[in-house]
Protein backbone atom coordinates (compact mmCIF):
# COMPACT_ATOMS: atom_id res chain seq x y z
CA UNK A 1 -10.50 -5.37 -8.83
CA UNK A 2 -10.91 -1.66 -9.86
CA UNK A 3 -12.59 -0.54 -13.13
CA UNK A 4 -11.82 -3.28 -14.84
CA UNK A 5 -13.10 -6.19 -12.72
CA UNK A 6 -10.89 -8.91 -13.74
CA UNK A 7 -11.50 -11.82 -12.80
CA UNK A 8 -15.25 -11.42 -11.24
CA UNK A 9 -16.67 -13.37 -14.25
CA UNK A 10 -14.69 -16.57 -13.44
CA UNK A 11 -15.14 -15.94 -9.91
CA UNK A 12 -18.99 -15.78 -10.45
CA UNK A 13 -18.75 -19.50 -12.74
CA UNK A 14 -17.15 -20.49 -9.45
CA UNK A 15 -19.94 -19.18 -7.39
CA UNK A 16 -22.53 -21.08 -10.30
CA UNK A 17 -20.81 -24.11 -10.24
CA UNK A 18 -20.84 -24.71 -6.17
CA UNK A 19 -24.39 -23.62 -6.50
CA UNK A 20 -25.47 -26.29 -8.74
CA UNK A 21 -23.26 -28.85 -6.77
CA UNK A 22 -24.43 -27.53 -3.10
CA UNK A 23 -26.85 -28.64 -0.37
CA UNK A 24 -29.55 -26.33 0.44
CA UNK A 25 -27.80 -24.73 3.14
CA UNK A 26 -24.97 -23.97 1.34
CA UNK A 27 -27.38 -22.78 -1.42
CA UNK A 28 -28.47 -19.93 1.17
CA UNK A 29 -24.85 -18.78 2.12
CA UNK A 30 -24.04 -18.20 -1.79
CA UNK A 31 -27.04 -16.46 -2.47
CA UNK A 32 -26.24 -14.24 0.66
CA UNK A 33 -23.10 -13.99 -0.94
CA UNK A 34 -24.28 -13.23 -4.32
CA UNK A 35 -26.51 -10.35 -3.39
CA UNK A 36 -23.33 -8.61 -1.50
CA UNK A 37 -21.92 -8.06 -4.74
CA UNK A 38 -25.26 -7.37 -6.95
CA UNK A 39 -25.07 -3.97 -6.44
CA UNK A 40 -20.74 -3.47 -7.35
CA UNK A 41 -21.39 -5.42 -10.69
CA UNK A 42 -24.06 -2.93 -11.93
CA UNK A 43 -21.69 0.02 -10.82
CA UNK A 44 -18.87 -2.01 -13.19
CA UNK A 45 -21.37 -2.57 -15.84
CA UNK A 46 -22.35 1.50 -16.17
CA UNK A 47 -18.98 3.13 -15.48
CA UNK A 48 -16.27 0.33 -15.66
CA UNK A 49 -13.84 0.01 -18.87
CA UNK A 50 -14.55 -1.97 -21.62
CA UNK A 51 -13.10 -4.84 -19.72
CA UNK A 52 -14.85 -3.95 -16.37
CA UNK A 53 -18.34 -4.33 -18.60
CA UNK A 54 -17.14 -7.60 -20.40
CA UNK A 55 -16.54 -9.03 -16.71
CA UNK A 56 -19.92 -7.78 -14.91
CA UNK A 57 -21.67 -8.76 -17.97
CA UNK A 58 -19.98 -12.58 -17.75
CA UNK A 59 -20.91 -12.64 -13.66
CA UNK A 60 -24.00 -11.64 -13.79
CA UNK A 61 -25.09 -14.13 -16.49
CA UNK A 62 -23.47 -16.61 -14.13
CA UNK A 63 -25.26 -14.90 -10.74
CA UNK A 64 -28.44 -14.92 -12.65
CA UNK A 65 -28.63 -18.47 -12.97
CA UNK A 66 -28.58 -19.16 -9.38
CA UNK A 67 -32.31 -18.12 -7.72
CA UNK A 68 -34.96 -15.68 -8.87
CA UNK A 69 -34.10 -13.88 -5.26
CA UNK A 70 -30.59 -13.09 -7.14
CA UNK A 71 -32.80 -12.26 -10.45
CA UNK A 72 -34.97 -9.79 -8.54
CA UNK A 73 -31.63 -8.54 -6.95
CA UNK A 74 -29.89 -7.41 -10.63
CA UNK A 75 -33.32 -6.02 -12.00
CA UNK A 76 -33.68 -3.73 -8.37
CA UNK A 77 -30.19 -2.88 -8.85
CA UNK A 78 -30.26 -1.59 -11.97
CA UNK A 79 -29.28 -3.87 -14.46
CA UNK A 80 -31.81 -3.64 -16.48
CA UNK A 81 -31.51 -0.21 -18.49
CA UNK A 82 -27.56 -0.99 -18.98
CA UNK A 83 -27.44 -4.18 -20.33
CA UNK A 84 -30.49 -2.97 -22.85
CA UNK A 85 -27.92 0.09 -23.40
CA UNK A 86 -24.94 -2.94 -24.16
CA UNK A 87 -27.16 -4.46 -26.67
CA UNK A 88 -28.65 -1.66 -28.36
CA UNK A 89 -25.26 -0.18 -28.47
CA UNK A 90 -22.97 -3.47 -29.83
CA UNK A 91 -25.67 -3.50 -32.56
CA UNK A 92 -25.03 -0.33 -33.31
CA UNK A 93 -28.53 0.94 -33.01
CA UNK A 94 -28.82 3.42 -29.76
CA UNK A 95 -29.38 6.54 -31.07
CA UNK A 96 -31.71 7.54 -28.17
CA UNK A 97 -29.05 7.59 -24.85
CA UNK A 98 -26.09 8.11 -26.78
CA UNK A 99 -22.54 6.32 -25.21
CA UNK A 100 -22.21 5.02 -22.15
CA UNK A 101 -19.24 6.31 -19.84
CA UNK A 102 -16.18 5.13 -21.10
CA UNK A 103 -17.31 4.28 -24.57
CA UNK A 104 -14.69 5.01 -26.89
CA UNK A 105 -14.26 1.65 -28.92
CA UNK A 106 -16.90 -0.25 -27.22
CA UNK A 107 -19.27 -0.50 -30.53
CA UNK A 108 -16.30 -2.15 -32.07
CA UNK A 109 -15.10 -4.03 -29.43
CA UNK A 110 -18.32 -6.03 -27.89
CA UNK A 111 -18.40 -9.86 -29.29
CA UNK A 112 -21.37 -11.34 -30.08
CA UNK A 113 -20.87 -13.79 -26.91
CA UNK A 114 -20.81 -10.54 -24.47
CA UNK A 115 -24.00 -9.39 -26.42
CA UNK A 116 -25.67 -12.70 -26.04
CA UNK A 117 -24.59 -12.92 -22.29
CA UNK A 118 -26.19 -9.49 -21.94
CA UNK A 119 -29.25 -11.07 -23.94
CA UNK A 120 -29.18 -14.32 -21.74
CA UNK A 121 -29.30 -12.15 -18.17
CA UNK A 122 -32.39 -10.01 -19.78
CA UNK A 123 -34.16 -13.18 -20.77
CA UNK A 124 -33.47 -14.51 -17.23
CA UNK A 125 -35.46 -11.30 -15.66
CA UNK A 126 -38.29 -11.58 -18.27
CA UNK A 127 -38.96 -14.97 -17.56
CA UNK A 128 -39.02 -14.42 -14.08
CA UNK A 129 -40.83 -11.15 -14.27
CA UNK A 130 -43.08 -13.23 -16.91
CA UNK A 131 -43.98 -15.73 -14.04
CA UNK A 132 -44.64 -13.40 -11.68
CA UNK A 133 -46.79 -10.59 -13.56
CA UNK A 134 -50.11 -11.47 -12.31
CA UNK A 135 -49.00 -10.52 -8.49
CA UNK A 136 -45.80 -8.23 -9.56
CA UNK A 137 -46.64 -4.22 -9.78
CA UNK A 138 -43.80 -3.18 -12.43
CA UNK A 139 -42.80 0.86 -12.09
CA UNK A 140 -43.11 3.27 -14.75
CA UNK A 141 -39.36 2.74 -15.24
CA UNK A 142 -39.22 -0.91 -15.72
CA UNK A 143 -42.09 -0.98 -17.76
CA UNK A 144 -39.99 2.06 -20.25
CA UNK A 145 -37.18 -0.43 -19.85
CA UNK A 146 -39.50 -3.11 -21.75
CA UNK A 147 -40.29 -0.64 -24.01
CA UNK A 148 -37.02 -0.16 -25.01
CA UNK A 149 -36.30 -3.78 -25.27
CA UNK A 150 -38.64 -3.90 -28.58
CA UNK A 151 -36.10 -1.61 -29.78
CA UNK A 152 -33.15 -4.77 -28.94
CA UNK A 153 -33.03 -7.89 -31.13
CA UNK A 154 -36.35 -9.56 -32.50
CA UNK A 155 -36.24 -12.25 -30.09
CA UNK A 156 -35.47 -9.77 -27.11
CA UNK A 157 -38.72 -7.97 -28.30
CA UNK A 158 -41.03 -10.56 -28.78
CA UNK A 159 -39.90 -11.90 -25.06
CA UNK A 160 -40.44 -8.22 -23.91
CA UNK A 161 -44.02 -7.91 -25.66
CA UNK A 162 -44.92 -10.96 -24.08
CA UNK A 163 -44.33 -9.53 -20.32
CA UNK A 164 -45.77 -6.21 -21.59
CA UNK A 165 -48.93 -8.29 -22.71
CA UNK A 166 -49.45 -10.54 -19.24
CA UNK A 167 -48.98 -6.94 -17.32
CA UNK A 168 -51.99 -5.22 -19.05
C-alpha cells in the first residue's frame, strides 16, 4: 500500500500463522505466494518511509520463518545490505554508507523491537547460509555484507564470523 506499506507486516503474521497451521500442500501455495512479494518488501525496506521500513522489516521477519527457499529468496533479493544498513544505522554507528533514502528522523525513530526484527531476519540467513557453506559459493558481495556485519551488534558479529569461518 504505497511507500508506507501498511499493513504488510500483519498480513505477513497471517501468512506465518497459516503456514505453521497448513498441510504440505498448502505449505507450497504460501511459499509461492511468499516469494511474489520478496522482491516489493526489499524495494519498501531501501526507499519506503519510515513506516514503509518498520512494515517490510516486521514481514519479512515473519516470511523468513516460513522455509529456507523464502530465506534464500530475501538474501537474493537484496535484503541483506539494508537491514545491516537498519542496524548499523538505529545504533547510530554507520558512518561508512551514510543515510538511507528517506532518512530524516529514522536514527531517532527505530525501536529496539524493529532493530531486533532486523537482527532476527539476519540471523535467519546466517543460519541457513551457516548450514549450507560447505556446498554454497557466497559472491564477493555477500561475503562484504558479512564483513560488515562484524561492524553490527556483538552477537550479530560473532554469528557473522562464524559463517565467515565455515566458508574459508
Amino acid at each position: 500500500e504505497g511507500a508506507n506499506g501498511v499493513g504488510v507486516a500483519d498480513a505477513a503474521g497471517i501468512i506465518l500463522s497459516l503456514w505453521r497451521w497448513g498441510r504440505p500442500q498448502e505449505r507450497v501455495q504460501l511459499e509461492r505466494m511468499v516469494m511474489g512479494v520478496v522482491d516489493g518488501m526489499v524495494k519498501l525496506l531501501v526507499s519506503g518511509s519510515s513506516i514503509g521500513r518498520e512494515q517490510a522489516v516486521g514481514a519479512l521477519c515473519a516470511m523468513a520463518a516460513t522455509s529456507d527457499g523464502v530465506k534464500l529468496a530475501i538474501a537474493e533479493a537484496g535484503a541483506v545490505k539494508p537491514l545491516i544498513r537498519l542496524i548499523r544505522t538505529s545504533t547510530k554507528i554507520d558512518t561508512i554508507n551514510g543515510p538511507m533514502p528517506n532518512d530524516a528522523h529514522v536514527t531517532s525513530a527505530w525501536g529496539s523491537g524493529v532493530t531486533e526484527e532486523a537482527e532476527g531476519v539476519l540471523w535467519s540467513l546466517l543460519a541457513l547460509n551457516r548450514e549450507r557453506s560447505h556446498d554454497t559459493r557466497v559472491s564477493a558481495e555477500a561475503a562484504a555484507d558479512l564483513v560488515h556485519l562484524l561492524q553490527t551488534t556483538p552477537a550479530m558479529a560473532r554469528e557473522a564470523a562464524g559463517v565467515l569461518r565455515s566458508l574459508a
